[in-house]
N, C-alpha and C. Protein backbone atom coordinates (compact mmCIF):
# COMPACT_ATOMS: atom_id res chain seq x y z
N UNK A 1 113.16 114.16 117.39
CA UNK A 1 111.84 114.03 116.80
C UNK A 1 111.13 112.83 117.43
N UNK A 2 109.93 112.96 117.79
CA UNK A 2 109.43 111.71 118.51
C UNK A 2 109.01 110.83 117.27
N UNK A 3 108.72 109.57 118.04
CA UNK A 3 108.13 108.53 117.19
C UNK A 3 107.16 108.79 116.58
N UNK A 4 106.73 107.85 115.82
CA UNK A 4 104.90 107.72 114.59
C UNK A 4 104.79 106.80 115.34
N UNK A 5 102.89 107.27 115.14
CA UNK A 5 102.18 106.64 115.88
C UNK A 5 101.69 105.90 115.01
N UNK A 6 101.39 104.12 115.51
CA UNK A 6 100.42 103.81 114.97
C UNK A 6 99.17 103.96 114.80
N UNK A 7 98.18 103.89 113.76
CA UNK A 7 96.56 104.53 113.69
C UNK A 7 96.02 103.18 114.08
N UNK A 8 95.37 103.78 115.33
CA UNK A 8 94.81 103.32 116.27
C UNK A 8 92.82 102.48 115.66
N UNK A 9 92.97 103.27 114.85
CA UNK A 9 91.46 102.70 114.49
C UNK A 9 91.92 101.52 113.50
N UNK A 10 93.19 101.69 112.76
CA UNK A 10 93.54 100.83 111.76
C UNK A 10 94.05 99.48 112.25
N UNK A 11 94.38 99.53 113.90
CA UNK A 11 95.33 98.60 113.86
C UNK A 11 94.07 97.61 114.21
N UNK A 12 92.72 98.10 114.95
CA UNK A 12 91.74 97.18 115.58
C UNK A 12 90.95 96.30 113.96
N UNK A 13 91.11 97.23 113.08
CA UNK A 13 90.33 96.48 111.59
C UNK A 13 91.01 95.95 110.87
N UNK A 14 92.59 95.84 110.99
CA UNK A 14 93.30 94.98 110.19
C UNK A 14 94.27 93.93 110.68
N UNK A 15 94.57 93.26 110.54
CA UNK A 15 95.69 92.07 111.13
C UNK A 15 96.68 91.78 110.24
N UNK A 16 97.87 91.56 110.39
CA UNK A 16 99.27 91.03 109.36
C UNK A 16 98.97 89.46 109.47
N UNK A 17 99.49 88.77 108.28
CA UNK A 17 99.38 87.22 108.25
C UNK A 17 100.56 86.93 108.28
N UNK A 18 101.09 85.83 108.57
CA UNK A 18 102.69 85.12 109.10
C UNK A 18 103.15 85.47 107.19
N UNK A 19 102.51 85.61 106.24
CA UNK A 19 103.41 86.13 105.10
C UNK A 19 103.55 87.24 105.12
N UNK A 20 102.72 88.66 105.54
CA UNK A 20 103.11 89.95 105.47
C UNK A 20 101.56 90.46 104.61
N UNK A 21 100.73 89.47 104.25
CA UNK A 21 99.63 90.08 103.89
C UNK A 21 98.54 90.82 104.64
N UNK A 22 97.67 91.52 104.46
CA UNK A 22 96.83 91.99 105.30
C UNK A 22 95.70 91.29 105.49
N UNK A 23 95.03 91.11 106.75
CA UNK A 23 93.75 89.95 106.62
C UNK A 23 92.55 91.18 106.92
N UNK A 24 91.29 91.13 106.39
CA UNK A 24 90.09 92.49 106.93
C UNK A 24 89.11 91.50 107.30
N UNK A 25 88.12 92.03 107.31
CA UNK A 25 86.62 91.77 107.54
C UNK A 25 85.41 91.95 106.81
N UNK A 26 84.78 91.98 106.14
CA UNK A 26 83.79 92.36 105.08
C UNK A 26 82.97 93.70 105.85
N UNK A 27 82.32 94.58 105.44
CA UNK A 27 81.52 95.22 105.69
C UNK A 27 80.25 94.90 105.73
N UNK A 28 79.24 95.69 106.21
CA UNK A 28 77.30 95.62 105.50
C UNK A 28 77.01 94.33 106.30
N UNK A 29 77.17 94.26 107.19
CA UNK A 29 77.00 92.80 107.91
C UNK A 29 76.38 92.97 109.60
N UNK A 30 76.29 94.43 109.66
CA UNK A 30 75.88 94.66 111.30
C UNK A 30 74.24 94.91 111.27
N UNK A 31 74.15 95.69 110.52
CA UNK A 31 72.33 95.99 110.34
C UNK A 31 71.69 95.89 109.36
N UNK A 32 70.05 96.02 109.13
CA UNK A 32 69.58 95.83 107.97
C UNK A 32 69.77 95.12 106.95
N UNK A 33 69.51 93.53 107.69
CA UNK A 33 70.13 92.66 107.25
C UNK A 33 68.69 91.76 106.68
N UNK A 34 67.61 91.65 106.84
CA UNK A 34 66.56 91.05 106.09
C UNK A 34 66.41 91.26 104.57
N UNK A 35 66.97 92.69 103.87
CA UNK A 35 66.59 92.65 102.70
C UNK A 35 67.66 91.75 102.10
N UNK A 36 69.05 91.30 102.60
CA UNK A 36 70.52 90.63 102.15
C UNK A 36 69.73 88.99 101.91
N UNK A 37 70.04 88.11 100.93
CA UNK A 37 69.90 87.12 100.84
C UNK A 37 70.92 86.51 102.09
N UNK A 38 70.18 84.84 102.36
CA UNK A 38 71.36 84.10 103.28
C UNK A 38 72.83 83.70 102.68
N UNK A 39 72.75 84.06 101.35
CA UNK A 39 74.47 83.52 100.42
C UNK A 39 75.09 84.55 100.74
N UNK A 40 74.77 85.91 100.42
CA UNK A 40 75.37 87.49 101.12
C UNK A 40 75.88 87.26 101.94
N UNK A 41 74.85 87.11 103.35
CA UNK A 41 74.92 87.35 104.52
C UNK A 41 76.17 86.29 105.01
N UNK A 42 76.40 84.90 104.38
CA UNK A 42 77.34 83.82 104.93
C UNK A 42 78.58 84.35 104.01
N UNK A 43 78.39 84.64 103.28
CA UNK A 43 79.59 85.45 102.45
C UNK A 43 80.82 86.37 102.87
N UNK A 44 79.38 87.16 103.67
CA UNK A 44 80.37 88.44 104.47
C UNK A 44 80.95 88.08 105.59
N UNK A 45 80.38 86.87 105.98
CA UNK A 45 81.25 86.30 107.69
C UNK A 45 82.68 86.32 107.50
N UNK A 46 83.03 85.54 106.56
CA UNK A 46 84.45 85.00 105.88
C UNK A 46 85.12 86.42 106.13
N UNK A 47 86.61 86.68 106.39
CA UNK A 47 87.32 87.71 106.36
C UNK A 47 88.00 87.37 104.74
N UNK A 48 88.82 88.00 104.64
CA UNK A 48 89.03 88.36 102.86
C UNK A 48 90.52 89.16 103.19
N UNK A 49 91.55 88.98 102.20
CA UNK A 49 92.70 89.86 102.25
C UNK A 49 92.72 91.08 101.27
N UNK A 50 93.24 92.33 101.81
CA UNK A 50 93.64 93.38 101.38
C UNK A 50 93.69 93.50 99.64
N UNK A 51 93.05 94.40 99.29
CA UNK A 51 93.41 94.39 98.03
C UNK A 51 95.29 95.33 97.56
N UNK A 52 95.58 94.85 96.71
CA UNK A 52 97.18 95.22 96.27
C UNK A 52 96.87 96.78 96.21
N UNK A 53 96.25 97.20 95.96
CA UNK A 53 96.28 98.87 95.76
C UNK A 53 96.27 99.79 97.19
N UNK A 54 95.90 99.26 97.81
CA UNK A 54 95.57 99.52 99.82
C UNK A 54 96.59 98.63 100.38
N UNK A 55 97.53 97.94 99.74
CA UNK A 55 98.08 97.36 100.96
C UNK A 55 99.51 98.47 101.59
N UNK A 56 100.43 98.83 100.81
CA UNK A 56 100.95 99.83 101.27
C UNK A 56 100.64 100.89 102.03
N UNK A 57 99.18 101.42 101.67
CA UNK A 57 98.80 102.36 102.93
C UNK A 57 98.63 102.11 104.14
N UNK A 58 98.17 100.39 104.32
CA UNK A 58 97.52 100.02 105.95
C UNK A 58 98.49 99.23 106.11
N UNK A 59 99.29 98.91 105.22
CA UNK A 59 100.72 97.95 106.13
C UNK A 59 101.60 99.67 106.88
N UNK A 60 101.47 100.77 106.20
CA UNK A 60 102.02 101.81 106.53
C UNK A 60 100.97 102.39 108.43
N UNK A 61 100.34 102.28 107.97
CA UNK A 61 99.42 102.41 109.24
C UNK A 61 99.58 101.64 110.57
N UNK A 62 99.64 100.38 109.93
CA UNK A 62 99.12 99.38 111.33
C UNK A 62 100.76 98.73 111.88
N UNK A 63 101.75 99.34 111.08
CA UNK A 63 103.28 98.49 111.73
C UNK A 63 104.23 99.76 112.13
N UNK A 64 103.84 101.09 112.48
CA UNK A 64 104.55 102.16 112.50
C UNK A 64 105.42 101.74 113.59
């Protein structure tokens, strides 16, 4: 049986942290960005970790 592949779109949007957590990126941050206040907009720069309910699926994804 051949190997699993890792998902290739998953592995470029998520990263593992030296504990095993998942690190992301915020969304809503590429366009149509005048109606967003500047607290939003500096908000969404910050990356943010995985919520507990998704982390089993994209730790399943991104370490095949």
């Amino acid at each position: 049986m051949p190997k699993q592949k890792s998902h290739r779109g998953a592995c470029k949007r998520f990263k593992l942290t030296g504990s095993g957590k998942v690190k992301r990126n915020h969304s809503m941050k590429s366009h149509i960005l005048t109606k967003k206040t500047r607290k939003r907009k500096r908000k969404l720069r910050h990356s943010t970790l995985v919520s507990t309910t998704m982390l089993k699926a994209i730790r399943g994804m991104i370490s095949v």
